[in-house]
Protein backbone atom coordinates (compact mmCIF):
# COMPACT_ATOMS: atom_id res chain seq x y z
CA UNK A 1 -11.07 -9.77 19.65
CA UNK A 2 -12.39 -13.45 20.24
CA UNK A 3 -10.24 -15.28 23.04
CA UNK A 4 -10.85 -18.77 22.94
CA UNK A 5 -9.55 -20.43 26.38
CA UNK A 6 -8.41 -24.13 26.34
CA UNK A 7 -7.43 -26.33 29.45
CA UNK A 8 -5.03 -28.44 26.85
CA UNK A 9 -3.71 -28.72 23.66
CA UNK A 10 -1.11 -30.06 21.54
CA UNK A 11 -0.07 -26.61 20.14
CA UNK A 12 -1.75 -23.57 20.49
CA UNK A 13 -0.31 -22.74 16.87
CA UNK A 14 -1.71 -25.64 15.66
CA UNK A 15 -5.10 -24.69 16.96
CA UNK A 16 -4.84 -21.49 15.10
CA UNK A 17 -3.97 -22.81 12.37
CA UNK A 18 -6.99 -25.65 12.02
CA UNK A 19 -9.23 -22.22 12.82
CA UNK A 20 -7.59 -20.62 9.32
CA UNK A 21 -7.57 -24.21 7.59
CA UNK A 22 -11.44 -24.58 8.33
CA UNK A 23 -12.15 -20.72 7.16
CA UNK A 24 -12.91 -20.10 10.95
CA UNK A 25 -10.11 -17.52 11.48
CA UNK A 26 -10.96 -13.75 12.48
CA UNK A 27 -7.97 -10.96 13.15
CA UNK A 28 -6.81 -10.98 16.00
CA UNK A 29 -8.76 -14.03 17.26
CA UNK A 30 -6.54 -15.21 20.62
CA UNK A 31 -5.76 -19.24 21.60
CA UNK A 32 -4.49 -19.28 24.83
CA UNK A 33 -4.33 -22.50 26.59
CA UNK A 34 -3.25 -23.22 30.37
CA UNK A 35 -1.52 -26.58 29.11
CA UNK A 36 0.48 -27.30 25.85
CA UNK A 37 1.78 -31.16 25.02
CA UNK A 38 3.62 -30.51 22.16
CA UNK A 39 4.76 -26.67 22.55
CA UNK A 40 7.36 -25.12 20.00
CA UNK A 41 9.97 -23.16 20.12
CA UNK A 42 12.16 -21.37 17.21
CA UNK A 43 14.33 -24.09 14.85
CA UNK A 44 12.69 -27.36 15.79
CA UNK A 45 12.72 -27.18 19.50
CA UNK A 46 10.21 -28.17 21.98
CA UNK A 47 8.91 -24.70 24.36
CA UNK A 48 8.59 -26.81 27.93
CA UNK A 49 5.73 -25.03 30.24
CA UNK A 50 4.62 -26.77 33.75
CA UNK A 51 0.47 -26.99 33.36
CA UNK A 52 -1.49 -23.76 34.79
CA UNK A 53 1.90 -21.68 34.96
CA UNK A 54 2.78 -19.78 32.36
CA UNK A 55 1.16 -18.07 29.46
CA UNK A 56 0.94 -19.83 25.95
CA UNK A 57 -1.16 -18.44 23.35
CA UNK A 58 -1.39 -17.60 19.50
CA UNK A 59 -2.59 -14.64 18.22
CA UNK A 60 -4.25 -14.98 14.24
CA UNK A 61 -3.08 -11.91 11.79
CA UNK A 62 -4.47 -11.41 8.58
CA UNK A 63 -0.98 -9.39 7.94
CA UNK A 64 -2.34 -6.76 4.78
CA UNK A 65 -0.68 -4.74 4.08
CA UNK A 66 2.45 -6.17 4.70
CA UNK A 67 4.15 -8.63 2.15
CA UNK A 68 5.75 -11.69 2.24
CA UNK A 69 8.97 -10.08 1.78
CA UNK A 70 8.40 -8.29 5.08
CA UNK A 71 8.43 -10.78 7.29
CA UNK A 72 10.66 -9.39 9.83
CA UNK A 73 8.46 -6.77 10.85
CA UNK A 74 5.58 -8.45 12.16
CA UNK A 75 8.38 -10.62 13.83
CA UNK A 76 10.01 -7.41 15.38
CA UNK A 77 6.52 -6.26 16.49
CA UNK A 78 5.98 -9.23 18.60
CA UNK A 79 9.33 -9.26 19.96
CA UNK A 80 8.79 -5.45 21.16
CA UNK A 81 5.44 -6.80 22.10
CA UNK A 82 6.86 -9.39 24.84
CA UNK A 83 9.99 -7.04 25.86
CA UNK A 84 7.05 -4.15 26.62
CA UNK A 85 5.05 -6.49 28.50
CA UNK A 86 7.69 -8.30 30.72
CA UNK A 87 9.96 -5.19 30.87
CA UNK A 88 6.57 -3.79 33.29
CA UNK A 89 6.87 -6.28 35.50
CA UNK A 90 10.63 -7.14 35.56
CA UNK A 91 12.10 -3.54 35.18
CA UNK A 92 15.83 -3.39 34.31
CA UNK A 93 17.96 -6.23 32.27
CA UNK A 94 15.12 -6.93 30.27
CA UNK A 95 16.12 -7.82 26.64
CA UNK A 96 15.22 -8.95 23.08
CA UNK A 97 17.62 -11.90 22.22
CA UNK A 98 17.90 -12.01 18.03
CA UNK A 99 15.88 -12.62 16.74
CA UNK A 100 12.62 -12.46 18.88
CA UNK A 101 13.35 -14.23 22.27
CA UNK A 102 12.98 -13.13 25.45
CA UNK A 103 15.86 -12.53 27.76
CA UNK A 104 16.07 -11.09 31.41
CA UNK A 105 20.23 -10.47 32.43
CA UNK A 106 21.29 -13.99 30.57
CA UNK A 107 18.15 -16.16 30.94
CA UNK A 108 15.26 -16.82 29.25
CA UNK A 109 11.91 -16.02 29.96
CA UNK A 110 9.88 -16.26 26.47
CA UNK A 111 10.05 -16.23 23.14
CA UNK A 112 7.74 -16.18 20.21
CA UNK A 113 7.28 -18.75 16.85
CA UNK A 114 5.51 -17.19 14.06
CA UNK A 115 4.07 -19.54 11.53
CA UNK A 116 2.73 -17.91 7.96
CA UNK A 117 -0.03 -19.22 5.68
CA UNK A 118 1.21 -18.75 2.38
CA UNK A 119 -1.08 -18.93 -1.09
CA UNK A 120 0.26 -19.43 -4.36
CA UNK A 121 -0.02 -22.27 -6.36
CA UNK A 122 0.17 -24.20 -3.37
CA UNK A 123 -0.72 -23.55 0.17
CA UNK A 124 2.55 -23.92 1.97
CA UNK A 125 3.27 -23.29 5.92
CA UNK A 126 6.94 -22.05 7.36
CA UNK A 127 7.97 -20.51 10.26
CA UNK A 128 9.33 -16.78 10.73
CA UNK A 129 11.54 -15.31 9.65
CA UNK A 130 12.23 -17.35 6.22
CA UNK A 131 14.10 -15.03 4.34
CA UNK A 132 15.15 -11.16 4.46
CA UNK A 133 13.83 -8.45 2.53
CA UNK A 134 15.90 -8.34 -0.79
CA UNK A 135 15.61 -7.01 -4.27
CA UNK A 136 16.12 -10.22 -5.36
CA UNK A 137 13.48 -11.83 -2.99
CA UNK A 138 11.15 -9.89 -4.00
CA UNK A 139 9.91 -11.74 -7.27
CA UNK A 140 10.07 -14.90 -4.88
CA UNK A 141 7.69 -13.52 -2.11
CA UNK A 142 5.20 -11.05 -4.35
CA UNK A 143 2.52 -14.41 -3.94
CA UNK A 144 -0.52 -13.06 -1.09
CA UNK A 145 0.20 -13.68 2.94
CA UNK A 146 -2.96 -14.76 3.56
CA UNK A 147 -2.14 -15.31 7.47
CA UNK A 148 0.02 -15.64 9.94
CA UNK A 149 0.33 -17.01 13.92
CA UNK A 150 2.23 -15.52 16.42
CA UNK A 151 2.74 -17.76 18.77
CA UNK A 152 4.09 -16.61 22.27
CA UNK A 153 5.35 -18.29 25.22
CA UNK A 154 6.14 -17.08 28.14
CA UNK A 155 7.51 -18.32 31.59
CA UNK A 156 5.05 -16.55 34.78
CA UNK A 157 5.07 -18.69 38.00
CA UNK A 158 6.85 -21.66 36.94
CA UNK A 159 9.82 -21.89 39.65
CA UNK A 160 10.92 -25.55 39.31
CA UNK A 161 12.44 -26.26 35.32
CA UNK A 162 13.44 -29.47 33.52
CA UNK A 163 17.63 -29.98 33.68
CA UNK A 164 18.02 -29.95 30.56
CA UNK A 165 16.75 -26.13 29.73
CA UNK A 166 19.17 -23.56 29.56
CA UNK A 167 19.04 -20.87 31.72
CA UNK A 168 15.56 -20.57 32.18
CA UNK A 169 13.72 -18.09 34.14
CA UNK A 170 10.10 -17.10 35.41
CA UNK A 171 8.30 -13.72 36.18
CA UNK A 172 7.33 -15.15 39.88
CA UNK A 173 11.62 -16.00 39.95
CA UNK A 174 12.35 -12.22 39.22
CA UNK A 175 9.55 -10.15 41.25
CA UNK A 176 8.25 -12.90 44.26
CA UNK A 177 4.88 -12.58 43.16
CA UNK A 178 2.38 -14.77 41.70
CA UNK A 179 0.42 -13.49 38.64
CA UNK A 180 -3.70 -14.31 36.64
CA UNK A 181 -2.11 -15.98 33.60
CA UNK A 182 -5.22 -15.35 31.79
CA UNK A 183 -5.51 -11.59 32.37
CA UNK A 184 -1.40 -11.46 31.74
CA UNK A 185 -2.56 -13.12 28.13
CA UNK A 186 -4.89 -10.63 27.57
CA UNK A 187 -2.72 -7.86 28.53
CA UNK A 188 0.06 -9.11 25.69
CA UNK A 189 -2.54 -9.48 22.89
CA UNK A 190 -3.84 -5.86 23.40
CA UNK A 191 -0.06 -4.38 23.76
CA UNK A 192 0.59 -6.53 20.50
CA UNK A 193 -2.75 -5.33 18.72
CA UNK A 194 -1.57 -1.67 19.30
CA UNK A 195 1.90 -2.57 17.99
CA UNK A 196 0.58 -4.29 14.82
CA UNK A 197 -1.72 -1.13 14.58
CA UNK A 198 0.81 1.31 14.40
CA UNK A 199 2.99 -0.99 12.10
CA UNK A 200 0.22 -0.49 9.72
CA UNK A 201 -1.09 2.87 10.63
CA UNK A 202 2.52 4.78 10.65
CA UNK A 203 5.14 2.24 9.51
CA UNK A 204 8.38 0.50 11.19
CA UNK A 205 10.86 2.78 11.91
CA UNK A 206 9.50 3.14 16.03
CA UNK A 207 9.00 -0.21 16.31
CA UNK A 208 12.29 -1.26 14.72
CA UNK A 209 14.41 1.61 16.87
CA UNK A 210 12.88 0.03 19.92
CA UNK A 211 13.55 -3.76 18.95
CA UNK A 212 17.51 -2.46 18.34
CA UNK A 213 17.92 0.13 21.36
CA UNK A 214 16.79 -3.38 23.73
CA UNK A 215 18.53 -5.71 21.59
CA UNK A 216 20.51 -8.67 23.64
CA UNK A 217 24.38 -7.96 24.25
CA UNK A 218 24.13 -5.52 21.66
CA UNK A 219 28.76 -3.44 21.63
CA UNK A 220 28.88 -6.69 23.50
CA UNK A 221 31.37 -9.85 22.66
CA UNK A 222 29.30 -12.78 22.17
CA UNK A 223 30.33 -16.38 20.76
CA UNK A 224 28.49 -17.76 17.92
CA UNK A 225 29.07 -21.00 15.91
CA UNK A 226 28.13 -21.43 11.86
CA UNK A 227 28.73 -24.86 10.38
CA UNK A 228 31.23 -26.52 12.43
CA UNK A 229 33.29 -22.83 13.12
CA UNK A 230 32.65 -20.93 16.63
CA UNK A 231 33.77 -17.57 16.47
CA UNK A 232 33.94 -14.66 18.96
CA UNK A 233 32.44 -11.54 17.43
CA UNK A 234 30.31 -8.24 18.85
CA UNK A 235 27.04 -7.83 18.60
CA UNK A 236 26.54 -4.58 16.26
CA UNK A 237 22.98 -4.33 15.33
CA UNK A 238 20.37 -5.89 13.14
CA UNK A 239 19.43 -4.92 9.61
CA UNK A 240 16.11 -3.78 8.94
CA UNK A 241 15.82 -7.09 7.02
CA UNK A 242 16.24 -9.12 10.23
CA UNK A 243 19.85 -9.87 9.64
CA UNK A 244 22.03 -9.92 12.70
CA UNK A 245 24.98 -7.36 11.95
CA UNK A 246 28.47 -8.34 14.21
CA UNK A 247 31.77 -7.25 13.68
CA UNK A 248 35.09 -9.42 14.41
CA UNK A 249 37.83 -7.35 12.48
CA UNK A 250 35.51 -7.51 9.39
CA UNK A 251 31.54 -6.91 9.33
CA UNK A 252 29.57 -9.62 8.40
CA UNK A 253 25.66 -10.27 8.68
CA UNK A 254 23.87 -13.58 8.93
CA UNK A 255 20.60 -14.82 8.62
CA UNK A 256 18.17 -16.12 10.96
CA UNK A 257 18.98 -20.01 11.36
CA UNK A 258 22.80 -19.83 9.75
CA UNK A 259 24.24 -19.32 13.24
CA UNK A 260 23.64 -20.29 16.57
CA UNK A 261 24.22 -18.45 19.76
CA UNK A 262 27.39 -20.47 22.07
CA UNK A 263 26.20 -19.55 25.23
């Protein structure tokens, strides 16, 4: 697979996406850059990474034969991708936070942003997951995924943090050691190209048992807060849809981006 290696960037999911935009992209081509300027994370927020540190990188999918409506899948093989790769290193406590973030005991050490190239009528961009698998999505989301980015960022020797991060942590924090960013990246994008090969070769259900047997705080009381309401509930599970399933009395589920974790 190309790897194209950058000394800065904006957004290494940006770069990608310019490569798809300009009819440049390949599967499975790799951005990895040692600085990012403007680095995302999941709704809206900015990924902070010290320059030279830690590993940020996109990885271009052409994601046939999955569909739109499928989403979640390529999101839960990237999560399994990062928990596979850190878990190596880190051993124990290592955990997939809903929906794809990285978590060793309570902090976190990754996650991953997944942007989607979209062709209908209209080329339109969004970030992962948008909606859940549905029968009544599935009229919605028949038009071709032409693309997608899975952008991953992950914390390796960075030791010092901003104040206003919560609960960060770094691979050098955990094991003492110092690590080749750039052979770490390459080491994630062939884990994740096996992954996405057996997604396609043999289906979900492995992938999707591992995501929930790691899954953060999962038989665990957790608060959460929807709207303006923050609620104390268990962590049950996650839907094959990518709904998080939690149980307070009653079982509900809930949708990436209609709650947010009270930690």
């Amino acid at each position: 697979m190309p790897f194209i290696e950058l000394q800065t960037i904006d957004s290494t999911n940006n770069y990608a996406l310019s490569r798809i935009h300009a009819g440049l992209a390949q599967h499975g081509m790799v951005i990895f850059s040692h600085e990012q300027t403007a680095g995302r994370g999941q709704r809206g927020k900015e990924w902070v990474s010290s320059e030279g540190l830690n590993i940020a990188l996109s990885i271009i999918v052409n994601p046939s034969p999955l569909n739109v409506a499928q989403q979640f899948r390529l999101s839960a093989c990237a999560a399994v991708t990062i928990y596979r790769f850190f878990e190596k290193y880190a051993r124990n406590e290592t955990k997939i936070k809903w929906p794809n973030d990285l978590y060793w005991k309570d902090r976190k050490a990754g996650g991953v942003l997944i942007e989607s190239i979209v062709t209908s009528r209209a080329e339109t961009r969004h970030a992962l997951p948008v909606q859940p698998e549905s029968a009544e999505t599935g009229n919605a989301l028949s038009v071709p995924w032409s693309w997608a980015v899975v952008g991953i960022g992950i914390n390796i020797n960075q030791t010092s943090f901003p104040a206003g991060l919560q609960n960060p942590v770094s691979l050098r924090q955990i094991t003492g050691n110092h690590y080749d960013t750039v052979e770490m990246a390459k080491e994630i994008c062939s884990l994740f190209n096996d992954q996405f090969t057996q997604l396609v070769n043999t289906g979900f259900d492995e992938i999707f048992a591992a995501y929930i047997s790691n899954l953060y705080k999962r038989n665990e009381k957790v608060k959460l807060k929807k709207d303006n309401r923050v609620f104390e509930t268990t962590i049950k599970s996650v839907s094959p849809a990518g709904r998080l399933i939690v149980e307070h009395g009653i079982e509900e589920e809930f949708d990436f981006g209609s709650v947010e974790w009270v930690m």
